[in-house]
PDB file of N, CA and C in Angstrom:
ATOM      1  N   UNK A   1      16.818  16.879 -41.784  1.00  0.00           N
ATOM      2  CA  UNK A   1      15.388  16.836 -41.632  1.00  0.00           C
ATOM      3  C   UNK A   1      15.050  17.119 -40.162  1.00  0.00           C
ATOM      4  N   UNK A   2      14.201  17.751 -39.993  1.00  0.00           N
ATOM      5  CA  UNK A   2      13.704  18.028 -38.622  1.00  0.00           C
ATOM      6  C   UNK A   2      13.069  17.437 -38.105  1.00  0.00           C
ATOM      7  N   UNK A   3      13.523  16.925 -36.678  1.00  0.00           N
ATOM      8  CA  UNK A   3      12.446  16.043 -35.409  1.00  0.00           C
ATOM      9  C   UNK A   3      11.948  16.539 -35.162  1.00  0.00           C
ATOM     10  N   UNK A   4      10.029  15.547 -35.429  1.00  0.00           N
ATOM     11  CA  UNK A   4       9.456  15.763 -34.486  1.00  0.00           C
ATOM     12  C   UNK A   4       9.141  15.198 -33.560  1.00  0.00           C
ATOM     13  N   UNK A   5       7.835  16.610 -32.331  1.00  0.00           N
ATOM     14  CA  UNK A   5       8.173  16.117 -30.958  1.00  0.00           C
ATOM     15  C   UNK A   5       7.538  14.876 -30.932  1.00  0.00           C
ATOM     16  N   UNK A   6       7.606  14.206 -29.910  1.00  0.00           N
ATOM     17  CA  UNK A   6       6.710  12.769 -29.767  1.00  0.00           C
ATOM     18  C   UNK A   6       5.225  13.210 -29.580  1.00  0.00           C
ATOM     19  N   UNK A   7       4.271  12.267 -30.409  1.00  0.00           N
ATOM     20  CA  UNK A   7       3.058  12.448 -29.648  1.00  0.00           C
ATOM     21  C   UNK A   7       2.776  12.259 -28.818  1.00  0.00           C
ATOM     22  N   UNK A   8       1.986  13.622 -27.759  1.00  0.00           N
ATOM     23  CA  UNK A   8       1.532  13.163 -26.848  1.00  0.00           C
ATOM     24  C   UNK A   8       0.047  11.881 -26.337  1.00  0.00           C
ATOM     25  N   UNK A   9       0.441  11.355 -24.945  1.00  0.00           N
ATOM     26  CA  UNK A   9      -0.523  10.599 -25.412  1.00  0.00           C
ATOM     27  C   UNK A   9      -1.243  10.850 -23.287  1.00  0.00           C
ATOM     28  N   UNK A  10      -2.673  10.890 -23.559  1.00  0.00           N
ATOM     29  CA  UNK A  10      -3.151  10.505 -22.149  1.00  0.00           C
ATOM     30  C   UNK A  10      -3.457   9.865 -20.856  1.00  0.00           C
ATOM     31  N   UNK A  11      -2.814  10.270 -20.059  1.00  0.00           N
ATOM     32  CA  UNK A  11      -1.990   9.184 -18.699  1.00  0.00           C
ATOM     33  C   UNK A  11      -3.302  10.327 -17.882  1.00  0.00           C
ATOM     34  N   UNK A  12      -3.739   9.171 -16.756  1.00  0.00           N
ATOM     35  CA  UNK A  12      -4.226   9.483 -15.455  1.00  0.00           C
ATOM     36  C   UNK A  12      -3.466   9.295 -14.363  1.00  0.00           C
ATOM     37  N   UNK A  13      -2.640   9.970 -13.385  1.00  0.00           N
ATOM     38  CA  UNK A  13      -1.840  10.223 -12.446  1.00  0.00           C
ATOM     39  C   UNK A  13      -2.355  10.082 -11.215  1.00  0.00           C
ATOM     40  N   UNK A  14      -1.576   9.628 -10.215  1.00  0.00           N
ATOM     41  CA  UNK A  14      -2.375   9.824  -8.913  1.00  0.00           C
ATOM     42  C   UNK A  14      -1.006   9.546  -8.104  1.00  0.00           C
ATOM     43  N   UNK A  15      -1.384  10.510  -6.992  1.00  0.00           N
ATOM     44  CA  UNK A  15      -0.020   9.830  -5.661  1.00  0.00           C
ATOM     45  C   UNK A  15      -0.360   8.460  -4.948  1.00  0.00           C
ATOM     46  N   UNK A  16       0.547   8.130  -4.990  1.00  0.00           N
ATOM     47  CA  UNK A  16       0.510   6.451  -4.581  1.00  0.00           C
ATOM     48  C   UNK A  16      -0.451   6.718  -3.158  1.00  0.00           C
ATOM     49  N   UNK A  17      -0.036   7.474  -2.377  1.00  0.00           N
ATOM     50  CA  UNK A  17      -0.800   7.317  -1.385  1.00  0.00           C
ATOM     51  C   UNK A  17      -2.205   7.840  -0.712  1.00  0.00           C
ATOM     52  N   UNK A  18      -2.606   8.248  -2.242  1.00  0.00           N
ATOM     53  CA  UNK A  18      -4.218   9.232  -2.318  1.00  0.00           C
ATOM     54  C   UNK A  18      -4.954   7.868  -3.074  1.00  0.00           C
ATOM     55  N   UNK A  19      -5.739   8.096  -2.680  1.00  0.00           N
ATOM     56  CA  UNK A  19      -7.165   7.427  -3.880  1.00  0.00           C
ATOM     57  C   UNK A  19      -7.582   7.707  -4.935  1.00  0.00           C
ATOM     58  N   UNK A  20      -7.884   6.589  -6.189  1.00  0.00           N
ATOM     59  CA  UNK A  20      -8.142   7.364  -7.630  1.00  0.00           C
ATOM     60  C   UNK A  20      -8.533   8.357  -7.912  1.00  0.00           C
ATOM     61  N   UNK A  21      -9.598   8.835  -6.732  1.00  0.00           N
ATOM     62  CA  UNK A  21     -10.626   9.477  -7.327  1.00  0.00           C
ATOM     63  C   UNK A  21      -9.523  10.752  -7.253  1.00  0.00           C
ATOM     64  N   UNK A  22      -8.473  11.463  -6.595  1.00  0.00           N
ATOM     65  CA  UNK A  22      -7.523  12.093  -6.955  1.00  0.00           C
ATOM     66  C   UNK A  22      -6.657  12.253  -7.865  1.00  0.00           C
ATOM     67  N   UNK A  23      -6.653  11.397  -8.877  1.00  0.00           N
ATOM     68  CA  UNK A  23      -6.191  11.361 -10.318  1.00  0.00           C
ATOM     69  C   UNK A  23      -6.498  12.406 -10.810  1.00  0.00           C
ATOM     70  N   UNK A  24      -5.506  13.131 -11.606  1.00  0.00           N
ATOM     71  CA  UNK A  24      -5.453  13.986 -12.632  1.00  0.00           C
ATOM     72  C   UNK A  24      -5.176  13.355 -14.165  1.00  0.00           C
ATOM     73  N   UNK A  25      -5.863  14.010 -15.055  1.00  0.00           N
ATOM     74  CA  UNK A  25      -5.840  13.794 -16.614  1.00  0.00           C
ATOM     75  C   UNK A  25      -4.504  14.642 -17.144  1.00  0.00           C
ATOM     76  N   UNK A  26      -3.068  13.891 -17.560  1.00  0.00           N
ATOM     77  CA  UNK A  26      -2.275  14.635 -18.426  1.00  0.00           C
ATOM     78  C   UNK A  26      -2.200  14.117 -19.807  1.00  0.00           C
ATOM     79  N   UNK A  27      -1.546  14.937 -20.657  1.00  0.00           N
ATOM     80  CA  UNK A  27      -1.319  14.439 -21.871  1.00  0.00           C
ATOM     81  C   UNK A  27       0.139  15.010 -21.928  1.00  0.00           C
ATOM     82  N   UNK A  28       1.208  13.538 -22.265  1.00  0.00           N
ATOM     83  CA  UNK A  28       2.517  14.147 -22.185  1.00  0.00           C
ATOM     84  C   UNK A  28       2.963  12.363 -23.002  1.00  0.00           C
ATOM     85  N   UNK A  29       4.344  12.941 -23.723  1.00  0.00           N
ATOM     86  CA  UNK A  29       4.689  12.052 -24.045  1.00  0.00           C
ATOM     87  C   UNK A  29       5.095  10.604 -23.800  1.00  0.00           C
ATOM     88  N   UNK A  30       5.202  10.296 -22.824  1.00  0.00           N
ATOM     89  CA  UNK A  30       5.456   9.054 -21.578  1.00  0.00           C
ATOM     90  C   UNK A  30       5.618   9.042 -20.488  1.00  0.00           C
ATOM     91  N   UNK A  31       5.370   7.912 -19.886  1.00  0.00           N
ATOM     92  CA  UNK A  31       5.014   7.567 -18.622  1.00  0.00           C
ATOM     93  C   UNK A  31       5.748   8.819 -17.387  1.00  0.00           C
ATOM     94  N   UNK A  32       7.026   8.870 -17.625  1.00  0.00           N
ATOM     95  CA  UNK A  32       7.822   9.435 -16.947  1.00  0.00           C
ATOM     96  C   UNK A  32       7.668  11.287 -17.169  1.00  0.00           C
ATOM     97  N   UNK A  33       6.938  11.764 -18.138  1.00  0.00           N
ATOM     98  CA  UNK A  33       6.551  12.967 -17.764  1.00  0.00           C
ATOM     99  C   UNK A  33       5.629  13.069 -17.470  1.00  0.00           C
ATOM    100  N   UNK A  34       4.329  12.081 -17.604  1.00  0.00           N
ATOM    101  CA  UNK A  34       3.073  12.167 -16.906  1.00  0.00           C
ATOM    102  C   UNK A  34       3.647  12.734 -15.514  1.00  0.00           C
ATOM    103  N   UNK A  35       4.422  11.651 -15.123  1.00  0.00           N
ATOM    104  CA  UNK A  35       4.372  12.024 -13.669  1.00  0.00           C
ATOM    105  C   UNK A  35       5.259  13.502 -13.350  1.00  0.00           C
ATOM    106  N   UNK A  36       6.104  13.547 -13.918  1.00  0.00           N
ATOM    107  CA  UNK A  36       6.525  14.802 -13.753  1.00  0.00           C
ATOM    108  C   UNK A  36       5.295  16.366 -14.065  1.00  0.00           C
ATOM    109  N   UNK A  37       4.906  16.099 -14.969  1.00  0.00           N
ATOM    110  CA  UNK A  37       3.882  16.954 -15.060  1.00  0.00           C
ATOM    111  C   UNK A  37       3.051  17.599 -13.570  1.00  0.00           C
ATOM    112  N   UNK A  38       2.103  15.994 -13.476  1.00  0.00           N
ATOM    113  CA  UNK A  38       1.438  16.142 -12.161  1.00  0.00           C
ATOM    114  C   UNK A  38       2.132  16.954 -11.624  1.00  0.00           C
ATOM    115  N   UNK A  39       3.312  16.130 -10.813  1.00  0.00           N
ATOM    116  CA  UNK A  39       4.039  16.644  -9.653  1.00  0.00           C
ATOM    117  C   UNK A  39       4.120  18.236  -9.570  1.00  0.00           C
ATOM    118  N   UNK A  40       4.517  18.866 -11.389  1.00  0.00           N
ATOM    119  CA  UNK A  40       4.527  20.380 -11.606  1.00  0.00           C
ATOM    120  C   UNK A  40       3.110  21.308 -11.102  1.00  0.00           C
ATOM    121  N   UNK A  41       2.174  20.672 -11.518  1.00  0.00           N
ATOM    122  CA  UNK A  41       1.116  21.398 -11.450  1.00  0.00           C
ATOM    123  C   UNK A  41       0.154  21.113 -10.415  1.00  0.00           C
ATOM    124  N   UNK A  42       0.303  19.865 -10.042  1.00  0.00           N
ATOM    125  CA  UNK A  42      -0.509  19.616  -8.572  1.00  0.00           C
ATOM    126  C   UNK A  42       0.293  19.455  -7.056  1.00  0.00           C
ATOM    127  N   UNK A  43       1.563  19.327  -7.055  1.00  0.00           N
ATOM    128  CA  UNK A  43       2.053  19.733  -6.212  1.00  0.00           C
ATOM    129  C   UNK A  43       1.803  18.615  -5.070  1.00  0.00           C
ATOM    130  N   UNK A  44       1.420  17.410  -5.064  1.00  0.00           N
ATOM    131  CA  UNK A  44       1.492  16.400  -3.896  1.00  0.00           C
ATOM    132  C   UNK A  44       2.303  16.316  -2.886  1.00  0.00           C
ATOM    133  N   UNK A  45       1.661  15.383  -1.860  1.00  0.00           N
ATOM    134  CA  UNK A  45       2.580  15.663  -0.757  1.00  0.00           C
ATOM    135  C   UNK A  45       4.134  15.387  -1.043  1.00  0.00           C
ATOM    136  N   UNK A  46       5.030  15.439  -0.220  1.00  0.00           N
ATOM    137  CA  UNK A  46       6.395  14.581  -0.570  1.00  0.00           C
ATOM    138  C   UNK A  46       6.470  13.933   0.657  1.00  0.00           C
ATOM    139  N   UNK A  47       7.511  13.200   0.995  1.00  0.00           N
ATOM    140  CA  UNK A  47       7.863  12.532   2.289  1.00  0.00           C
ATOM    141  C   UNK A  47       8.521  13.419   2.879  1.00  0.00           C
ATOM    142  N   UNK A  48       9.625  12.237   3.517  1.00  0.00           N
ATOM    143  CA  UNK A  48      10.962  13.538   4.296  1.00  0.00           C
ATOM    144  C   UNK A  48      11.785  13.729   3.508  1.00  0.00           C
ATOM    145  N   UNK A  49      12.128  12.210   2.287  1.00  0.00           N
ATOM    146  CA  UNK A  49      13.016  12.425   1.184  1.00  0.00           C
ATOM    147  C   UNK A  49      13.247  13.278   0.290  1.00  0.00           C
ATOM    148  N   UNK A  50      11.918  14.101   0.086  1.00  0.00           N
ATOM    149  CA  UNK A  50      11.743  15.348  -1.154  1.00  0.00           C
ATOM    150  C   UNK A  50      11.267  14.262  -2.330  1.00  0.00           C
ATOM    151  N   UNK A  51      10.515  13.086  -1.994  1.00  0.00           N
ATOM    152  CA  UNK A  51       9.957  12.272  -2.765  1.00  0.00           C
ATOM    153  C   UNK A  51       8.989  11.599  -2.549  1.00  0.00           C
ATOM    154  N   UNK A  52       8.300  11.363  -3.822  1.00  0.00           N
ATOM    155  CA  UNK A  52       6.388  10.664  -3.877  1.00  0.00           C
ATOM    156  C   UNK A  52       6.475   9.723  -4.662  1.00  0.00           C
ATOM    157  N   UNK A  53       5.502   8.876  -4.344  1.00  0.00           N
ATOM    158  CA  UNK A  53       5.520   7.617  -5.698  1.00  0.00           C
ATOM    159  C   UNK A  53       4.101   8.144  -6.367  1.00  0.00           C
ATOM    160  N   UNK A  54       4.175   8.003  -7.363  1.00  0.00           N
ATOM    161  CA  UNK A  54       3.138   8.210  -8.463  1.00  0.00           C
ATOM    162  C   UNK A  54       2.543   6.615  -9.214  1.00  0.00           C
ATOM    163  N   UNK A  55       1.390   6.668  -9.188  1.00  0.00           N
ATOM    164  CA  UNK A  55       1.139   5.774 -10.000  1.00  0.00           C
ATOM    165  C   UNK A  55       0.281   6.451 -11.558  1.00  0.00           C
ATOM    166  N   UNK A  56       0.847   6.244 -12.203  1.00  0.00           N
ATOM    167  CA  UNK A  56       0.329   6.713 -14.040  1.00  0.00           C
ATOM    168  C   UNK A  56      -0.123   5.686 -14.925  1.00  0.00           C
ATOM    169  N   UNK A  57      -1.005   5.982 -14.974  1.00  0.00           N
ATOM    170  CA  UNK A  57      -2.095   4.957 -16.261  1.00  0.00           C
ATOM    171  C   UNK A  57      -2.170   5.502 -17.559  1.00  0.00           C
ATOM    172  N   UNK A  58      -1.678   4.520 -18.254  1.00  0.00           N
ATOM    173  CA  UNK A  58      -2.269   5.073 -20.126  1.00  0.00           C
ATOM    174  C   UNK A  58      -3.278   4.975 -20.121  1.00  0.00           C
ATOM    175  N   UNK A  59      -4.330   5.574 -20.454  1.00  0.00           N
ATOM    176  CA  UNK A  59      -5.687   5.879 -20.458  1.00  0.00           C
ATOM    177  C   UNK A  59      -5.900   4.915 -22.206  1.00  0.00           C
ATOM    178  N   UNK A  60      -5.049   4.908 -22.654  1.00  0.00           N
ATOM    179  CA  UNK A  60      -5.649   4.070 -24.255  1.00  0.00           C
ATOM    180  C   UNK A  60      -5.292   2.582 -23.899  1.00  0.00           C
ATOM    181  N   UNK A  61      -4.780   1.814 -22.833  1.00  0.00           N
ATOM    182  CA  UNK A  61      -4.306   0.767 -23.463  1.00  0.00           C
ATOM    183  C   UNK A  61      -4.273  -0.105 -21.508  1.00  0.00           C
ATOM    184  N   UNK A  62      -4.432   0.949 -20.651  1.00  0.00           N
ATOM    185  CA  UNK A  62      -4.869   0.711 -19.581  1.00  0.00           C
ATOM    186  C   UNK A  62      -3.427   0.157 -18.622  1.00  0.00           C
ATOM    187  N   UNK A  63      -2.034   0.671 -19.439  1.00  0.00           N
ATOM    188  CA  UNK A  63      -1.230  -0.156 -18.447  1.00  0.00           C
ATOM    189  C   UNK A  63      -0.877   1.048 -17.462  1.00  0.00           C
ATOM    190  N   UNK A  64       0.144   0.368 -16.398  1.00  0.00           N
ATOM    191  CA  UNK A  64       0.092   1.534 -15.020  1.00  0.00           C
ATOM    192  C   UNK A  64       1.114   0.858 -14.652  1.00  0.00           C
ATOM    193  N   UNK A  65       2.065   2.193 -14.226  1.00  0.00           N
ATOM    194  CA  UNK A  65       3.372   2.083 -13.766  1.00  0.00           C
ATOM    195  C   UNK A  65       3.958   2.971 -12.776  1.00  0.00           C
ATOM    196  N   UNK A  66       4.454   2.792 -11.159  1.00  0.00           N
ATOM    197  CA  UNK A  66       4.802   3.526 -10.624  1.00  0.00           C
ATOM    198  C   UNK A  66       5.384   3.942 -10.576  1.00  0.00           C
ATOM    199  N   UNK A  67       6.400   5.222  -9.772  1.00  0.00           N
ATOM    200  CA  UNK A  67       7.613   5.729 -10.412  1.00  0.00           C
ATOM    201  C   UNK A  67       7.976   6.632  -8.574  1.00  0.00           C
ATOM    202  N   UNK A  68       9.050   6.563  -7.794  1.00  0.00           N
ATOM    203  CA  UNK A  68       9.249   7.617  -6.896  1.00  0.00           C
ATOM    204  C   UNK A  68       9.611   8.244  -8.008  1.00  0.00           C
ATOM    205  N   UNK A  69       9.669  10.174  -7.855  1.00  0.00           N
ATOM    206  CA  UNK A  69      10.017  11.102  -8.378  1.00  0.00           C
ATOM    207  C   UNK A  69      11.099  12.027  -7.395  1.00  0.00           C
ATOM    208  N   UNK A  70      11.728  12.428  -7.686  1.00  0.00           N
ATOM    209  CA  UNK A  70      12.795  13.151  -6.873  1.00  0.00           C
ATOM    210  C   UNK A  70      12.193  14.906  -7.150  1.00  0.00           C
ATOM    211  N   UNK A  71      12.014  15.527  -6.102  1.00  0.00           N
ATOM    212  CA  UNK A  71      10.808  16.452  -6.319  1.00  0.00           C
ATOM    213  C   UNK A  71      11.658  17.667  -6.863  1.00  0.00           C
ATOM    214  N   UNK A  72      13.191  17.383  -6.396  1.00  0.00           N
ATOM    215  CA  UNK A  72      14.134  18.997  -6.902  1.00  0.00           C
ATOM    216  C   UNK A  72      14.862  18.747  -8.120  1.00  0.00           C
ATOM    217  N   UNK A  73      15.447  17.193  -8.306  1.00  0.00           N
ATOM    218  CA  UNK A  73      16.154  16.748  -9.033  1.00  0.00           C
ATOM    219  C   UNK A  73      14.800  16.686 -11.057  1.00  0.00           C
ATOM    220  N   UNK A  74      13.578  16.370 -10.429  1.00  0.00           N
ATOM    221  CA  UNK A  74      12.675  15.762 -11.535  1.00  0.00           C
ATOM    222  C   UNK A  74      13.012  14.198 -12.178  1.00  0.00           C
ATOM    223  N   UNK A  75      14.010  13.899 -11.321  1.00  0.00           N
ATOM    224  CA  UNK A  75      14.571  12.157 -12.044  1.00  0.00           C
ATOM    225  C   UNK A  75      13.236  11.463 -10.887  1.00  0.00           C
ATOM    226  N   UNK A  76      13.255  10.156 -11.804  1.00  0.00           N
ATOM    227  CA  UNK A  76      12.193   9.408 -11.583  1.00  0.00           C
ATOM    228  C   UNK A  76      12.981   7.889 -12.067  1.00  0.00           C
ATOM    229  N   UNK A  77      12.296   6.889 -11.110  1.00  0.00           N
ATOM    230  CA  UNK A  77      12.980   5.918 -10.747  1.00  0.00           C
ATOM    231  C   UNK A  77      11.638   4.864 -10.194  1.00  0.00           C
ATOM    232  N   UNK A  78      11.732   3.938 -10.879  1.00  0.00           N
ATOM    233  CA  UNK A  78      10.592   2.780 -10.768  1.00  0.00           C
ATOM    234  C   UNK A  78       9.966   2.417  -9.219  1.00  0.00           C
ATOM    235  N   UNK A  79       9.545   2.334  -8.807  1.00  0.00           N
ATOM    236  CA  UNK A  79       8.665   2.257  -7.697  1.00  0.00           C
ATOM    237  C   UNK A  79       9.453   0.515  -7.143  1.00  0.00           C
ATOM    238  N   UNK A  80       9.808   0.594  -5.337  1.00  0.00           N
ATOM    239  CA  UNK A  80      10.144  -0.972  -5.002  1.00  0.00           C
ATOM    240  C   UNK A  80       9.383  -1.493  -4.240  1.00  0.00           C
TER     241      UNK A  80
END
């Protein structure tokens, strides 16, 4: 039987170190491609590391979770 993909669901994104009002609207299957997404298409700053912390909100249910992202690698790793 064939898998299917996960539903996507709508996360508001923002770089940890911008202000909401810089949030972008994605729709991606979880937390951890929200942020990858962003990172693809908006392109935020990075540090010196080649890494950003993201903060991503489920837009249905209101929870929010940060994540550094590794900007070459795309691995993502909980915010300390």
């Amino acid at each position: 039987m064939p898998q299917t993909a996960p539903e996507a669901r709508r996360f508001s994104v923002h770089a940890r170190h911008l202000d909401r009002h810089h949030a972008r609207i994605v729709a991606e299957p979880s937390f951890e491609a929200a942020a990858l997404a962003y990172a693809e298409d908006f392109h935020p700053l990075i540090d010196g590391d080649d890494q950003i912390s993201l903060i991503v909100r489920d837009l249905d249910d209101g929870h929010e979770r940060c994540f550094r992202l590794d900007v070459w690698s795309g691995e993502t790793e909980p915010c300390s």
